[in-house]
Protein backbone atom coordinates (compact mmCIF):
# COMPACT_ATOMS: atom_id res chain seq x y z
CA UNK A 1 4.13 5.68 17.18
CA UNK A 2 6.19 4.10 19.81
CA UNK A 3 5.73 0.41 20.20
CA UNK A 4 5.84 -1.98 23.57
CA UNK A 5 8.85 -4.54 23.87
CA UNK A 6 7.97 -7.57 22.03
CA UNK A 7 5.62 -6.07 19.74
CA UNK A 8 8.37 -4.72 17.20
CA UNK A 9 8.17 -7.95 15.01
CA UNK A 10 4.24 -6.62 13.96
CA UNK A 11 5.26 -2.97 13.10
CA UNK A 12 8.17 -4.88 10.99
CA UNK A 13 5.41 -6.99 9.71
CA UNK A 14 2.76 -4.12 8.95
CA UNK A 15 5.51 -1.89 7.48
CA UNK A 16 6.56 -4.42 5.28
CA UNK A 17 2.70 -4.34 3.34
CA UNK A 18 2.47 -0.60 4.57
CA UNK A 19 -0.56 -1.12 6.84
CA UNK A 20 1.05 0.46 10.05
CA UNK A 21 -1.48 2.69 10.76
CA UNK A 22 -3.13 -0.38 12.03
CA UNK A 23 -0.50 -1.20 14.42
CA UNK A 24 -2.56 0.12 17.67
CA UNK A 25 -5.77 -1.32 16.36
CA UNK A 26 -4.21 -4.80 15.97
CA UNK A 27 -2.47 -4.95 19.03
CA UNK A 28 -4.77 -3.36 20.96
CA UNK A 29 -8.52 -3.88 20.11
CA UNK A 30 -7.69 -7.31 18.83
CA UNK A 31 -4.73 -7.77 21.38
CA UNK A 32 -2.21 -9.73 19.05
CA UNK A 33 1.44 -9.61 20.76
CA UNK A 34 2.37 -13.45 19.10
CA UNK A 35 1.97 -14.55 16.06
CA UNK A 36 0.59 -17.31 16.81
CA UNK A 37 -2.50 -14.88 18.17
CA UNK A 38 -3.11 -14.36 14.28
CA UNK A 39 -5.01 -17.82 14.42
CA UNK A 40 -7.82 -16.13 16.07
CA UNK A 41 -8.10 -13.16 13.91
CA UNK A 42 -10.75 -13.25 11.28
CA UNK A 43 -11.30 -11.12 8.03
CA UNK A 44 -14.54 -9.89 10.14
CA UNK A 45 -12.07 -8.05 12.90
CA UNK A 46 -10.23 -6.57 10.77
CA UNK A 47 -13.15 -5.07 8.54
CA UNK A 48 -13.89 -3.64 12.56
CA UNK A 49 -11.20 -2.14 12.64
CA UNK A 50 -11.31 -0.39 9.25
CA UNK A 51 -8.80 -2.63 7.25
CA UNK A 52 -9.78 -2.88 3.72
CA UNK A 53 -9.94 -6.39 1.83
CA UNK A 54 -7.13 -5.49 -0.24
CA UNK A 55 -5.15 -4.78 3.37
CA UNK A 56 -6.12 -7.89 4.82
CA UNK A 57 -4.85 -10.11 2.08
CA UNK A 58 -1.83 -8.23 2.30
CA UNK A 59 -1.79 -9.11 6.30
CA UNK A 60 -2.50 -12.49 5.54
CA UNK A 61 0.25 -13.31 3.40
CA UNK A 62 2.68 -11.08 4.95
CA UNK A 63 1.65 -13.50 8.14
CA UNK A 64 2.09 -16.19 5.66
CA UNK A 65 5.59 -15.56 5.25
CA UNK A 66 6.53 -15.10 8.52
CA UNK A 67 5.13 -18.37 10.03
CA UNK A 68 7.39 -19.43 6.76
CA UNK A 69 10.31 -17.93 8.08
CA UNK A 70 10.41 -18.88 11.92
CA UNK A 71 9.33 -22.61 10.85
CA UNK A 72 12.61 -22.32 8.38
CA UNK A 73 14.90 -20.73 11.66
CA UNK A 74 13.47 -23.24 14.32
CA UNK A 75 14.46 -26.26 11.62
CA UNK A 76 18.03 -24.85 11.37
CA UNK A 77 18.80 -23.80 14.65
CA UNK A 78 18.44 -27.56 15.48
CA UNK A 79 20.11 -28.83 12.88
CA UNK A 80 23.04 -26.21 13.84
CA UNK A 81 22.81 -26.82 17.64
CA UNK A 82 22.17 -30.60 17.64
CA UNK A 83 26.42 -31.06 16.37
């Protein structure tokens, strides 16, 4: 499964909840490359693309954490670079 640049922070993402097998599907029948693309996805497209409910609550908190964590780095990287 080889993925496009720019698109390695979703296979980190689906790996983490092991839905990887999803990785083409999500990228390219729902054509999320951003994170922020995620606001547009609803539990609908992913039952179209075969993802179970158990998978998608998995998605959506592993999405969860991740808009966590680059809220968390954008807060300290000016706190760091503003001295």
């Amino acid at each position: 499964m080889q993925s496009d640049e720019g698109t390695e922070w979703l296979m980190e993402l689906l790996t983490d909840v092991q839905l990887q097998q999803y990785f083409l599907r999500i990228r390219d029948d729902l054509n999320v490359t951003r994170l922020s693309h995620f606001d547009y996805v609803k539990n609908e497209d992913l039952e179209k693309i075969g993802m179970g409910r158990p998978g998608q609550r998995r998605l959506w908190e592993a999405v969860k954490r991740r808009r966590a964590m680059c809220k968390r780095k954008s807060w300290m990287s000016k706190v760091w670079c503003g001295s």
